[in-house]
N, C-alpha and C. Protein backbone atom coordinates (compact mmCIF):
# COMPACT_ATOMS: atom_id res chain seq x y z
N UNK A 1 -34.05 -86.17 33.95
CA UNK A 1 -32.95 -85.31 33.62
C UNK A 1 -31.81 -85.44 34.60
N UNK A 2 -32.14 -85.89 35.53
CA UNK A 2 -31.00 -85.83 36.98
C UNK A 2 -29.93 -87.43 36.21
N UNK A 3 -28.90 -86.85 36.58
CA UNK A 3 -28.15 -88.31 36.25
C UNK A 3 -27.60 -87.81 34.30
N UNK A 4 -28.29 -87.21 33.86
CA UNK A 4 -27.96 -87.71 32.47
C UNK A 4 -26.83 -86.14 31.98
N UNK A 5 -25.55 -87.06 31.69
CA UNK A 5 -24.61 -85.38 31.51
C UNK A 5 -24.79 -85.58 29.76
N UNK A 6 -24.32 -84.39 29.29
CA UNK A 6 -24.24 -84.29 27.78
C UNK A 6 -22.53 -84.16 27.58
N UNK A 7 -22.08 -84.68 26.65
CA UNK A 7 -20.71 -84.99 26.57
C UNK A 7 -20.92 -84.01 25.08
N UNK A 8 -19.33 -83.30 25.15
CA UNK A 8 -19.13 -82.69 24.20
C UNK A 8 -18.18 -83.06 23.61
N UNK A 9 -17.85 -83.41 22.56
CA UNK A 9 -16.57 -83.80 21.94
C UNK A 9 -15.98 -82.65 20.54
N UNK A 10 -15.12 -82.04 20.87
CA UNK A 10 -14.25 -81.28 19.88
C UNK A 10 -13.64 -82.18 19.37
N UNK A 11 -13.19 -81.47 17.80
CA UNK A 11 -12.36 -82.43 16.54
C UNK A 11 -11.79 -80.88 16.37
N UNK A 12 -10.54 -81.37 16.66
CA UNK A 12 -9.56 -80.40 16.44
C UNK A 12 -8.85 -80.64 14.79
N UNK A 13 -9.17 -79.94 13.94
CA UNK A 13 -8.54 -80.49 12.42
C UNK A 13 -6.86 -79.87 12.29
N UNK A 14 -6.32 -80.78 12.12
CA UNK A 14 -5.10 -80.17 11.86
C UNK A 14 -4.30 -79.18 10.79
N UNK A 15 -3.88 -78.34 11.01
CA UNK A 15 -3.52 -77.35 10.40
C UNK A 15 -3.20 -77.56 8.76
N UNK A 16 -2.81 -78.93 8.16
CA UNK A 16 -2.20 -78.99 7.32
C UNK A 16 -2.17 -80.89 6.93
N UNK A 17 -1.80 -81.41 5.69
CA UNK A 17 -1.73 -82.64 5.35
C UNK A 17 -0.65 -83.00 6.12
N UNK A 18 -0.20 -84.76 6.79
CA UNK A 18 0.72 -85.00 7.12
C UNK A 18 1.25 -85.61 6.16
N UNK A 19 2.54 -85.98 5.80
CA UNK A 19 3.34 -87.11 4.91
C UNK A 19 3.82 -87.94 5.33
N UNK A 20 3.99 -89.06 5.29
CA UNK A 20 5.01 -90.03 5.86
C UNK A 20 5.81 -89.88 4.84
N UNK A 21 7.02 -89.90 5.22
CA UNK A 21 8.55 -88.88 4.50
C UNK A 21 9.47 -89.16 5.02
N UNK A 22 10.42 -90.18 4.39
CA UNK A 22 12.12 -90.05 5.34
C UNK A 22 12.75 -89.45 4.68
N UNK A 23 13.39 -88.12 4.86
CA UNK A 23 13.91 -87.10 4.52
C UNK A 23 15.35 -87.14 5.14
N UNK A 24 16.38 -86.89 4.49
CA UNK A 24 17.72 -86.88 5.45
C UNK A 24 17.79 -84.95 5.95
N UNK A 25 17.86 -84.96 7.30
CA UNK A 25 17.90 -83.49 8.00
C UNK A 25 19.63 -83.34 8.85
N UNK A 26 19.70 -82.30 8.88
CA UNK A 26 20.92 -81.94 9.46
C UNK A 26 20.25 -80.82 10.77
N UNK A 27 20.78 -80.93 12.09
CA UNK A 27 19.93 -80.13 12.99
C UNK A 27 21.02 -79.32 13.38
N UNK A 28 21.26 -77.94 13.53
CA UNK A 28 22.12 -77.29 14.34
C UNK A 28 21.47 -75.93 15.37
N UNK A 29 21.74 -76.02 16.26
CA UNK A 29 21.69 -75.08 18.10
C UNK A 29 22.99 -74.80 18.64
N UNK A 30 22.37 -75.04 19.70
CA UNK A 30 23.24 -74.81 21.04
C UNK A 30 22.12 -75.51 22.28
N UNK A 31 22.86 -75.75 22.93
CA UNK A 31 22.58 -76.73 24.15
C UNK A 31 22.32 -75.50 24.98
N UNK A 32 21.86 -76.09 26.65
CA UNK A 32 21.57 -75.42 27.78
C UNK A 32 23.18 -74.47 28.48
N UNK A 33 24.20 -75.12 27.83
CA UNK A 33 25.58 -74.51 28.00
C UNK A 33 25.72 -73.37 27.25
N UNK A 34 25.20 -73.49 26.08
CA UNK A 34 25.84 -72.21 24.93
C UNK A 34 26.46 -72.95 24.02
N UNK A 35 26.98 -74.69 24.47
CA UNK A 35 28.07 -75.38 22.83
C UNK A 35 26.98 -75.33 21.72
N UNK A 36 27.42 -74.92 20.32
CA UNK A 36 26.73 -75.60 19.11
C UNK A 36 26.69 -76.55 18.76
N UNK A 37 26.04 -77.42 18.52
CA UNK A 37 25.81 -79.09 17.69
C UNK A 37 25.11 -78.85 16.66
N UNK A 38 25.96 -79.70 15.66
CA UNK A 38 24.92 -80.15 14.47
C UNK A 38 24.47 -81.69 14.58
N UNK A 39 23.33 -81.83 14.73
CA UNK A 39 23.05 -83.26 14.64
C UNK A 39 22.40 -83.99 13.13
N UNK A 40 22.91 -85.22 12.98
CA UNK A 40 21.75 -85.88 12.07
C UNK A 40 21.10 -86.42 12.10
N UNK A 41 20.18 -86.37 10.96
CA UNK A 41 18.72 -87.72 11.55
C UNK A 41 17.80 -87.89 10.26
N UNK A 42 16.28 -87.76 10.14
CA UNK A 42 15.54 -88.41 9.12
C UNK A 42 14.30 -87.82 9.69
N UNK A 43 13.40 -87.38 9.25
CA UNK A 43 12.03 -87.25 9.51
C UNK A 43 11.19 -88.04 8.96
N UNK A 44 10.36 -88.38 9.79
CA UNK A 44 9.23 -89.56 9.88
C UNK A 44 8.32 -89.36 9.39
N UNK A 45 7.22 -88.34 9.71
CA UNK A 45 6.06 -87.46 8.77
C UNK A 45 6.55 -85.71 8.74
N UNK A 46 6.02 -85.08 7.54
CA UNK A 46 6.71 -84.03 7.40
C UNK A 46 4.91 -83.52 7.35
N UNK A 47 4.92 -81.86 7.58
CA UNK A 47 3.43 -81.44 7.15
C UNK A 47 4.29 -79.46 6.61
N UNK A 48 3.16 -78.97 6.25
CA UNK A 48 3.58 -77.49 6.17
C UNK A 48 4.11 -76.85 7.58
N UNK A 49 3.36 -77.03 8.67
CA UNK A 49 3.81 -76.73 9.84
C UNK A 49 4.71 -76.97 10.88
N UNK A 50 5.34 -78.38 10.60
CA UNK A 50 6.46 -79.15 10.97
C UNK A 50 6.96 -80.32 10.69
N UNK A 51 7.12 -81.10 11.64
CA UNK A 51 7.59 -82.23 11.43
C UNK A 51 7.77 -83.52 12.64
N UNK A 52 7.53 -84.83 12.40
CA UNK A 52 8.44 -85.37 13.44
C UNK A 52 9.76 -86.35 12.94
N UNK A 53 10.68 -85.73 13.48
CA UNK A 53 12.19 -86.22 13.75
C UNK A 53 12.45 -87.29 14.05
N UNK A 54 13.85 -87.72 13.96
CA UNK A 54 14.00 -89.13 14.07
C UNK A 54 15.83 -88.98 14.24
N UNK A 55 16.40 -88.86 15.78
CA UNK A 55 17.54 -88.82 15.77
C UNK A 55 18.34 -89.13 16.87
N UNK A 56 19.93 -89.74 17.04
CA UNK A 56 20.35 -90.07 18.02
C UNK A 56 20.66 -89.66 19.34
N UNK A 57 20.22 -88.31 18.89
CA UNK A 57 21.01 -87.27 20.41
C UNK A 57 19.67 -86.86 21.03
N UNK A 58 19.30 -86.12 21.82
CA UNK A 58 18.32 -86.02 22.67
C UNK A 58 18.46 -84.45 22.81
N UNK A 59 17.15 -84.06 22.58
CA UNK A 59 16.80 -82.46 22.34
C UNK A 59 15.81 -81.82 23.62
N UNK A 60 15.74 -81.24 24.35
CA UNK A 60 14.95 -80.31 25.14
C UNK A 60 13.80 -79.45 24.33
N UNK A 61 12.40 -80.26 25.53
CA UNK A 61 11.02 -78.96 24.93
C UNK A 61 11.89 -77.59 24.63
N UNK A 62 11.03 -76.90 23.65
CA UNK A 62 11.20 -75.48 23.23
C UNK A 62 12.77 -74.88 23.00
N UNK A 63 13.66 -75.71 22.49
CA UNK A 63 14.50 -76.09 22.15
C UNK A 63 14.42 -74.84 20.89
N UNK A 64 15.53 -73.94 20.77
CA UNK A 64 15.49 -73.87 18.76
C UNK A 64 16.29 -73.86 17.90
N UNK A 65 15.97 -74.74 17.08
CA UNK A 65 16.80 -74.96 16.12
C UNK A 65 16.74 -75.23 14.70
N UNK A 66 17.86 -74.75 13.83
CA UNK A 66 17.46 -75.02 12.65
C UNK A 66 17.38 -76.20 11.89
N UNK A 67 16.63 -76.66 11.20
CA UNK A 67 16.35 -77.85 10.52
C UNK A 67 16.72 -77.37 8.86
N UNK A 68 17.82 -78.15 8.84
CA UNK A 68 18.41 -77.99 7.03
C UNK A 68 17.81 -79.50 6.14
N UNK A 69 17.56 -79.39 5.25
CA UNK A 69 16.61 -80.85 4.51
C UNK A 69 17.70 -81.02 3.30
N UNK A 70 18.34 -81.99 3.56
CA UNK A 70 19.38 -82.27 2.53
C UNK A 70 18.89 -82.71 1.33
N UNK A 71 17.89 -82.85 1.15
CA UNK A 71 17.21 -83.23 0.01
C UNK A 71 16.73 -82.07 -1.22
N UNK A 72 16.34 -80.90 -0.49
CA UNK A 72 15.74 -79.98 -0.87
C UNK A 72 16.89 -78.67 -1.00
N UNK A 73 17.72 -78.86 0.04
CA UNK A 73 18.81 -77.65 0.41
C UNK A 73 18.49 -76.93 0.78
N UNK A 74 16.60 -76.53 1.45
CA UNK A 74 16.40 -75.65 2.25
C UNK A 74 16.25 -76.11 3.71
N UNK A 75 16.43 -74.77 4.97
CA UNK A 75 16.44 -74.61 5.80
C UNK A 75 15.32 -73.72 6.12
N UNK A 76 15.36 -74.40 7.76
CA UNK A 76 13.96 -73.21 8.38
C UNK A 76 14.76 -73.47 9.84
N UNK A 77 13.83 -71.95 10.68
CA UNK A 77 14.12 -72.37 11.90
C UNK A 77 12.84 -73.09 12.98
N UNK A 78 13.09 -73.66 13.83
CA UNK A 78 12.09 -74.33 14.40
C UNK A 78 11.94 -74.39 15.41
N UNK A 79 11.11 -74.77 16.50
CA UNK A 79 11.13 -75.30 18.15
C UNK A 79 10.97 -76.39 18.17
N UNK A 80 11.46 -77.02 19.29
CA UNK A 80 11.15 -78.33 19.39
C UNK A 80 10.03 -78.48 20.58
N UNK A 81 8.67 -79.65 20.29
CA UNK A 81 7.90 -79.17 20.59
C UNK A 81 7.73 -80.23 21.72
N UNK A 82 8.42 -81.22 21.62
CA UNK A 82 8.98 -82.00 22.81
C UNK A 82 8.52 -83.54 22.32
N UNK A 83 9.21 -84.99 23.17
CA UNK A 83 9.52 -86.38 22.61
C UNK A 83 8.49 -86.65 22.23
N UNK A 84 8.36 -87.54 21.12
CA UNK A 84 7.12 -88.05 21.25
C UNK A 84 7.58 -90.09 21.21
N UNK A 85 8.64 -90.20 20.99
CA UNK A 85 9.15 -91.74 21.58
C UNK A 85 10.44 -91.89 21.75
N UNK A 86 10.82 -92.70 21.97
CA UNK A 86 12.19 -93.00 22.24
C UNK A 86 12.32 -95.11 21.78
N UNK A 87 13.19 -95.23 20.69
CA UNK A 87 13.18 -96.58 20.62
C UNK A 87 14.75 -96.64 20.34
N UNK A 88 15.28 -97.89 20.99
CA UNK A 88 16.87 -97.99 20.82
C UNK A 88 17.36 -97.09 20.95
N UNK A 89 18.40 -96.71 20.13
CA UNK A 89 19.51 -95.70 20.53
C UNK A 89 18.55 -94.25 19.82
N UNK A 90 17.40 -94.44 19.11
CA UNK A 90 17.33 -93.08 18.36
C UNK A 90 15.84 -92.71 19.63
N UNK A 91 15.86 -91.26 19.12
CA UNK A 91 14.74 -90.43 19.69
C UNK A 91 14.06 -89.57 18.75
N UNK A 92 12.65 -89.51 19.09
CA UNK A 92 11.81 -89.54 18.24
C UNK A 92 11.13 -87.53 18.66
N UNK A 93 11.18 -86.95 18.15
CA UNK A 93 10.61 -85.00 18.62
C UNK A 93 9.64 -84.55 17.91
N UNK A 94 8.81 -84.17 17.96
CA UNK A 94 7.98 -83.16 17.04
C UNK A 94 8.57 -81.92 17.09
N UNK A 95 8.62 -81.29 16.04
CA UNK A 95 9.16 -80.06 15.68
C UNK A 95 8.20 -79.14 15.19
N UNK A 96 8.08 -77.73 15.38
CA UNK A 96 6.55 -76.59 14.92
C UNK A 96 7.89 -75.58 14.23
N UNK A 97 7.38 -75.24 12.74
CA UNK A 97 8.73 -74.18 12.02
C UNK A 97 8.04 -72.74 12.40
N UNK A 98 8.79 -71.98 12.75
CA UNK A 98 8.55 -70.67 13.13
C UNK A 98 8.15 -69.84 12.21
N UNK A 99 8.33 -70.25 11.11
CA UNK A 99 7.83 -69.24 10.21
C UNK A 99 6.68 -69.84 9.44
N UNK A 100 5.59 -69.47 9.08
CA UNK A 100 4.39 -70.15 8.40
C UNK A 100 4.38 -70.22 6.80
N UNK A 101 5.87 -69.61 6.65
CA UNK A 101 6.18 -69.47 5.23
C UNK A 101 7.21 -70.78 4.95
N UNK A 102 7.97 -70.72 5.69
CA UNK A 102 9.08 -71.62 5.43
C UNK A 102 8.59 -73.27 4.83
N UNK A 103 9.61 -73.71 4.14
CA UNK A 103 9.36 -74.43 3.01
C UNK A 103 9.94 -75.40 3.06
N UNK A 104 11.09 -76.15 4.32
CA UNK A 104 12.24 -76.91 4.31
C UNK A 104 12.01 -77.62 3.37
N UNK A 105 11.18 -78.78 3.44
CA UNK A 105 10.79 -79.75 2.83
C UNK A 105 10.43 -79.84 1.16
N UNK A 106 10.47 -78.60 0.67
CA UNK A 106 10.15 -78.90 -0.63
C UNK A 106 8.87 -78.84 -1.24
N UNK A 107 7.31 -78.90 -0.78
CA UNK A 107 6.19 -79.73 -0.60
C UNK A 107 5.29 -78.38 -1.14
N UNK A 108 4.53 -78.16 -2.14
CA UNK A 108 3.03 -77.64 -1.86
C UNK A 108 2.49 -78.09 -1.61
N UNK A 109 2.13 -77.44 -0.44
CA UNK A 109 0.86 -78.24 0.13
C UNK A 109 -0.42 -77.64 -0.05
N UNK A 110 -1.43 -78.50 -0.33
CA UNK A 110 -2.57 -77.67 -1.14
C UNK A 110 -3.65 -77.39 0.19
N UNK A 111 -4.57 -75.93 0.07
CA UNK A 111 -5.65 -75.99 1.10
C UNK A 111 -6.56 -77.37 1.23
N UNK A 112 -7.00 -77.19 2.60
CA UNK A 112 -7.45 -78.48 3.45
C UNK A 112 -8.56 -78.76 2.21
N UNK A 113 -9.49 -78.20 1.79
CA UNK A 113 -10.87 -78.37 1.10
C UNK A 113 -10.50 -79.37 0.15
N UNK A 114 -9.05 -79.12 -0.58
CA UNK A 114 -9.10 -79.83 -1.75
C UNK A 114 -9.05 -81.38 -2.29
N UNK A 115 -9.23 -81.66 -0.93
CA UNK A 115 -9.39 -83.29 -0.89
C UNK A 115 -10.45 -83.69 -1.88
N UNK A 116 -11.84 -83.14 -1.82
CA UNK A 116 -13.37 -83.59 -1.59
C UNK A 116 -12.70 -84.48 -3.08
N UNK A 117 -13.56 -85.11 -3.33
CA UNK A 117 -13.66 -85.90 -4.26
C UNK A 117 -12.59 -86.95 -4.62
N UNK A 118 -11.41 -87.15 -3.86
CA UNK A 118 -10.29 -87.65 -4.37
C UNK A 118 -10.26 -88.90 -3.97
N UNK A 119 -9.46 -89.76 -4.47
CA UNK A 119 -9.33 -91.09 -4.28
C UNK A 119 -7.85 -91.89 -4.02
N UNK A 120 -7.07 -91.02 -4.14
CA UNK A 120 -5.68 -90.95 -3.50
C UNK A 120 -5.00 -89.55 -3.25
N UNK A 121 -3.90 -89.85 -2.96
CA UNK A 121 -3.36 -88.82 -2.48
C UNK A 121 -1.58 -89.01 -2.39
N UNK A 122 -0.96 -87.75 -2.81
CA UNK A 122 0.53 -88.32 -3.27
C UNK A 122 1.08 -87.21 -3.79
N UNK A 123 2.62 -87.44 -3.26
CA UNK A 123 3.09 -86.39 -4.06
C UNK A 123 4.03 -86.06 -5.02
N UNK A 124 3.78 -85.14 -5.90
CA UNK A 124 4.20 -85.35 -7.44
C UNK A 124 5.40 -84.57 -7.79
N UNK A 125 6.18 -84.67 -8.44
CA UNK A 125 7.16 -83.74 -9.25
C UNK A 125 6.88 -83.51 -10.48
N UNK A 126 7.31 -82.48 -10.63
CA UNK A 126 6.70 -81.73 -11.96
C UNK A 126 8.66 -82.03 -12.87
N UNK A 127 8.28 -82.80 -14.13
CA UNK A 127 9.27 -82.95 -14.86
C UNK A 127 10.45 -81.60 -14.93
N UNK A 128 9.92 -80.95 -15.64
CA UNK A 128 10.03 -79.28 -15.76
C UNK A 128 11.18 -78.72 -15.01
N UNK A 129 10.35 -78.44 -14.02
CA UNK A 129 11.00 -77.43 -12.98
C UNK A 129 11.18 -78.28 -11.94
N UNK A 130 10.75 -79.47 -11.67
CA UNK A 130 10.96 -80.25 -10.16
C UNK A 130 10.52 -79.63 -9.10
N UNK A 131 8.98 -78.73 -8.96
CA UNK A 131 8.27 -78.53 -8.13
C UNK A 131 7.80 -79.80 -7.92
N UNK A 132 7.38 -79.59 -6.26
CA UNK A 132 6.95 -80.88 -5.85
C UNK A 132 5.58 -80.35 -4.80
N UNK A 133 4.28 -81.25 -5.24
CA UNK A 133 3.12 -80.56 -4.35
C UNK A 133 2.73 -81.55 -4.13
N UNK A 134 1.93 -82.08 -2.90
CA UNK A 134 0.86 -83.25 -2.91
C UNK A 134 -0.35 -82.67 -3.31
N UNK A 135 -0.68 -83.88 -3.73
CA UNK A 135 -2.02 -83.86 -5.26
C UNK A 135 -2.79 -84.53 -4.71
N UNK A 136 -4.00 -84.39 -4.26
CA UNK A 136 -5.43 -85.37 -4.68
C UNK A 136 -5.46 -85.77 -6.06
N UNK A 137 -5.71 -87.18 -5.70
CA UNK A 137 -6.03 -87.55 -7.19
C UNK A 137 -7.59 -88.15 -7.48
N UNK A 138 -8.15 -88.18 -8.58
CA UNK A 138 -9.62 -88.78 -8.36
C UNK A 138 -8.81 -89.96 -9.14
N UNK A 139 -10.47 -91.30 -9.66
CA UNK A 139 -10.01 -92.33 -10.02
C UNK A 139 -8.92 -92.44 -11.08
N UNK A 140 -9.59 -91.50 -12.08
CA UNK A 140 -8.80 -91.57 -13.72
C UNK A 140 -7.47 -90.70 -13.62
N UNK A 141 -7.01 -90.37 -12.96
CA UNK A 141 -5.86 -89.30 -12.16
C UNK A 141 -5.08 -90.87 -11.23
N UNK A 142 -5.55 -91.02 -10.93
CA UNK A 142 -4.61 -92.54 -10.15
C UNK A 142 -4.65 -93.20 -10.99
N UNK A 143 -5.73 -93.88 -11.94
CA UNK A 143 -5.20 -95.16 -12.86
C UNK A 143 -4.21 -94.39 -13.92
N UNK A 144 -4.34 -93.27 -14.19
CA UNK A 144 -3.60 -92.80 -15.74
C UNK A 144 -2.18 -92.60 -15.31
N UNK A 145 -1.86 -92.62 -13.59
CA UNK A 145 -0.33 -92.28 -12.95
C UNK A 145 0.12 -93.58 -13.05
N UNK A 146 -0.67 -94.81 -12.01
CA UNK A 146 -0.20 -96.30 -12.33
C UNK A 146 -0.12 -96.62 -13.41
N UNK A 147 -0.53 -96.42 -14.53
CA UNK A 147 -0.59 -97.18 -15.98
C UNK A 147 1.00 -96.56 -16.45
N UNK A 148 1.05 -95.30 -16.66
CA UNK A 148 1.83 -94.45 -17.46
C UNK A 148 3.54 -93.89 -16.42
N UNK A 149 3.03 -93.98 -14.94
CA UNK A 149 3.85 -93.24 -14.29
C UNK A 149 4.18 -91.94 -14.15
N UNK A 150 3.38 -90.92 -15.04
CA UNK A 150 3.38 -89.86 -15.50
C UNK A 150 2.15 -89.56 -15.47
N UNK A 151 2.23 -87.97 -15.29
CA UNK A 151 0.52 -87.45 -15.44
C UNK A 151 0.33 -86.29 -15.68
N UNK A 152 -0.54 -85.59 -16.77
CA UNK A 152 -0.41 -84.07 -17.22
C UNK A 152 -0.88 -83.39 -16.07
N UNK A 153 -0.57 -81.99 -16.01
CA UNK A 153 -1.29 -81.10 -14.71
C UNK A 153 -0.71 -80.03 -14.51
N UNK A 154 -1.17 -78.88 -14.10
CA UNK A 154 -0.73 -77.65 -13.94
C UNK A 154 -0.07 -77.13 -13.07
N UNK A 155 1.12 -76.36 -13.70
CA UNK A 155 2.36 -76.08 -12.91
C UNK A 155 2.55 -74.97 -12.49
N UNK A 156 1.99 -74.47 -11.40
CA UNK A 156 2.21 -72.86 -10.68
C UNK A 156 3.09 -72.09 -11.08
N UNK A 157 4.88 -72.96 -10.54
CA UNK A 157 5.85 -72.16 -11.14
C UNK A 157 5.76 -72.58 -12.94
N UNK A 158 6.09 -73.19 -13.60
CA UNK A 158 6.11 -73.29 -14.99
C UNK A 158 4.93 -72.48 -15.45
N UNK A 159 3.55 -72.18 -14.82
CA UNK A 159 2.31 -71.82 -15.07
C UNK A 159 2.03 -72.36 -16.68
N UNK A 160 2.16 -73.55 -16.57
CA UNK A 160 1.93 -73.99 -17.83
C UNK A 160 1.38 -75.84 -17.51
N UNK A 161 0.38 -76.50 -18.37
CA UNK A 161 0.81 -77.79 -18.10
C UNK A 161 1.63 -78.68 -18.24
N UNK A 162 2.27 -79.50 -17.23
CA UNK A 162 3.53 -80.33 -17.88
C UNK A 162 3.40 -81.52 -17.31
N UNK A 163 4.23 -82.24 -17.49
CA UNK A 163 4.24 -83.97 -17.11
C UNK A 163 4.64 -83.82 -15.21
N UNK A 164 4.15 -84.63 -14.82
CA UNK A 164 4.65 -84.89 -13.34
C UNK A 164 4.80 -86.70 -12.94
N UNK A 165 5.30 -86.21 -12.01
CA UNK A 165 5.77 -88.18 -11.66
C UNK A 165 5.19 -88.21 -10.41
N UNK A 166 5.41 -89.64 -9.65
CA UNK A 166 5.76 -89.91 -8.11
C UNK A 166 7.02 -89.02 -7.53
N UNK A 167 7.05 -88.49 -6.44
CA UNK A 167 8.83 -88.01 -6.14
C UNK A 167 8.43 -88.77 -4.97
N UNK A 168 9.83 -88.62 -4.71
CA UNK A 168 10.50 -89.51 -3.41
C UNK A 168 9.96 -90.65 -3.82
N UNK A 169 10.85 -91.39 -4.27
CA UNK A 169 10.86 -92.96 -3.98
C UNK A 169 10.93 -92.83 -2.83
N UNK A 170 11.06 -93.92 -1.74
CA UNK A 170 10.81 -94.29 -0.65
C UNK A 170 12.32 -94.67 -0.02
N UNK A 171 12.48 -93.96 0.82
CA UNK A 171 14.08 -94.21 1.70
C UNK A 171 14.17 -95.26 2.66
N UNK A 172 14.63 -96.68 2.69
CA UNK A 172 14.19 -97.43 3.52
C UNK A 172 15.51 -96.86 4.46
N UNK A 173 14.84 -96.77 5.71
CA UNK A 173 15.89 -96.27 6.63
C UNK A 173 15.09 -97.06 7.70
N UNK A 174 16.00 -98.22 8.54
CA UNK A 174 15.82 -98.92 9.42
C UNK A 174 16.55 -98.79 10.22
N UNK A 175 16.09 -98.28 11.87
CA UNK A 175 17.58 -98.31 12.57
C UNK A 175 18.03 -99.11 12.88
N UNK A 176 17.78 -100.51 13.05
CA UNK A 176 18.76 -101.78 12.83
C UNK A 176 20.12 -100.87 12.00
N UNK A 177 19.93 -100.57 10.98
CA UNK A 177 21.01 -100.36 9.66
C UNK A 177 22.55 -99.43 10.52
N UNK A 178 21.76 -98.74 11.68
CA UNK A 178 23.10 -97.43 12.53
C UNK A 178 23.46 -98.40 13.54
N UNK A 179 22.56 -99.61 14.17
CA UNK A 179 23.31 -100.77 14.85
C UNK A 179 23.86 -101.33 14.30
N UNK A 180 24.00 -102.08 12.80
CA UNK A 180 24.79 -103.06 12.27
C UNK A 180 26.12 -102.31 11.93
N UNK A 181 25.87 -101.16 11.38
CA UNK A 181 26.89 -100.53 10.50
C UNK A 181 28.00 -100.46 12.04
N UNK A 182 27.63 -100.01 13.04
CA UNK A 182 28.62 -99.99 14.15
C UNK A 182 28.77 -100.96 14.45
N UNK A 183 28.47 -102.60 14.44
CA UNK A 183 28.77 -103.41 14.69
C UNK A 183 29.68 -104.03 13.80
N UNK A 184 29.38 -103.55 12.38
CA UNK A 184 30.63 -103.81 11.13
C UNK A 184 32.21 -103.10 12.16
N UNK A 185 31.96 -101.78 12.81
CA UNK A 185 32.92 -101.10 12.21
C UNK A 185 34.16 -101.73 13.59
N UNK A 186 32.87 -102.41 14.65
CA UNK A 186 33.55 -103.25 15.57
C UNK A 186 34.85 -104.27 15.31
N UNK A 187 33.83 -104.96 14.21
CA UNK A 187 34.34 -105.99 13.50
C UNK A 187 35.65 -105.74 12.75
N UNK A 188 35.98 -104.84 12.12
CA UNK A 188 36.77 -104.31 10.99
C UNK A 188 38.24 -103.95 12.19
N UNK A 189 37.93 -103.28 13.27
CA UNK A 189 38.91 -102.70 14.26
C UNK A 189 39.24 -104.24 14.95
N UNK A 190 38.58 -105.58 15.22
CA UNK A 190 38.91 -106.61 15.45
C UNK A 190 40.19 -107.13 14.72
């Protein structure tokens, strides 16, 4: 028994699904002075509980500020929960929304359990009303979306069944694209 330790390992589950999501965001505060800024940027993965950011200016831990989702037209307020990279000119934050209600993003997000059985995972718009939830899907739920692009299923707000799609196509946002475009605008003032 001498010599032998027992190792414990915790699995911390996270609060909520993550998304990988480029979302266009608008950020507005105030700095350590008192000035207001609005900044812009893109979020990288989005979840019910926050987010991580993707933007040129540089934000301070516990920071707060509101995050507006130009996509959605809603706003929440948030902290910033401090860097999590820095590449080229942009900087990279995790953000926690202060309210456990708030919705920026658009997204139902369904309880953790409802995975079990699924075989993808994705999120849908409802024709209808343009609610948007991520869905587990099992097999015949993924082949009947790839085949058709469309898929019947039940609509909270409509409370009825209706057609749903893929939402968000995919935003290719490369920051090469905020280096070139300033290197155009070099060019153009040449």
């Amino acid at each position: 028994m001498w010599g032998k330790k027992e190792i414990v390992i915790e699995h911390t589950a996270r609060q909520s699904e993550r998304i990988s999501l480029a979302l266009p965001i608008q950020l507005t505060g105030s700095n350590l002075f008192g000035d207001v800024f609005m900044y812009e940027g893109w979020t990288e993965v989005v979840s019910q509980n926050g987010a991580r950011i993707r933007l040129k200016q540089n934000l301070a831990p516990d920071q707060e500020i509101t995050v507006f989702c130009v996509e959605t037209g809603q706003e929440a307020v948030a902290r910033v929960v401090g860097r999590v990279s820095s590449k080229s000119k942009q900087n990279v934050f995790g953000i926690v929304l202060s309210n456990s209600e708030a919705n920026p993003w658009g997204i139902n997000f369904p309880p953790r359990g409802d995975s079990a059985g699924a075989v993808g995972r994705i999120v849908l718009e409802c024709l209808a009303c343009h609610a948007r939830d991520l869905a587990y899907l099992d097999g015949f739920e993924l082949e009947v979306l790839e085949s058709s692009e469309s898929l019947s299923r039940f609509c909270r707000r409509c409370t009825d069944s209706t057609m749903w799609r893929k939402s968000f196509e995919p935003i290719k946002y490369r920051p090469e694209d905020d280096e070139t475009s300033a290197g155009n605008a070099q060019e153009r003032r040449k």
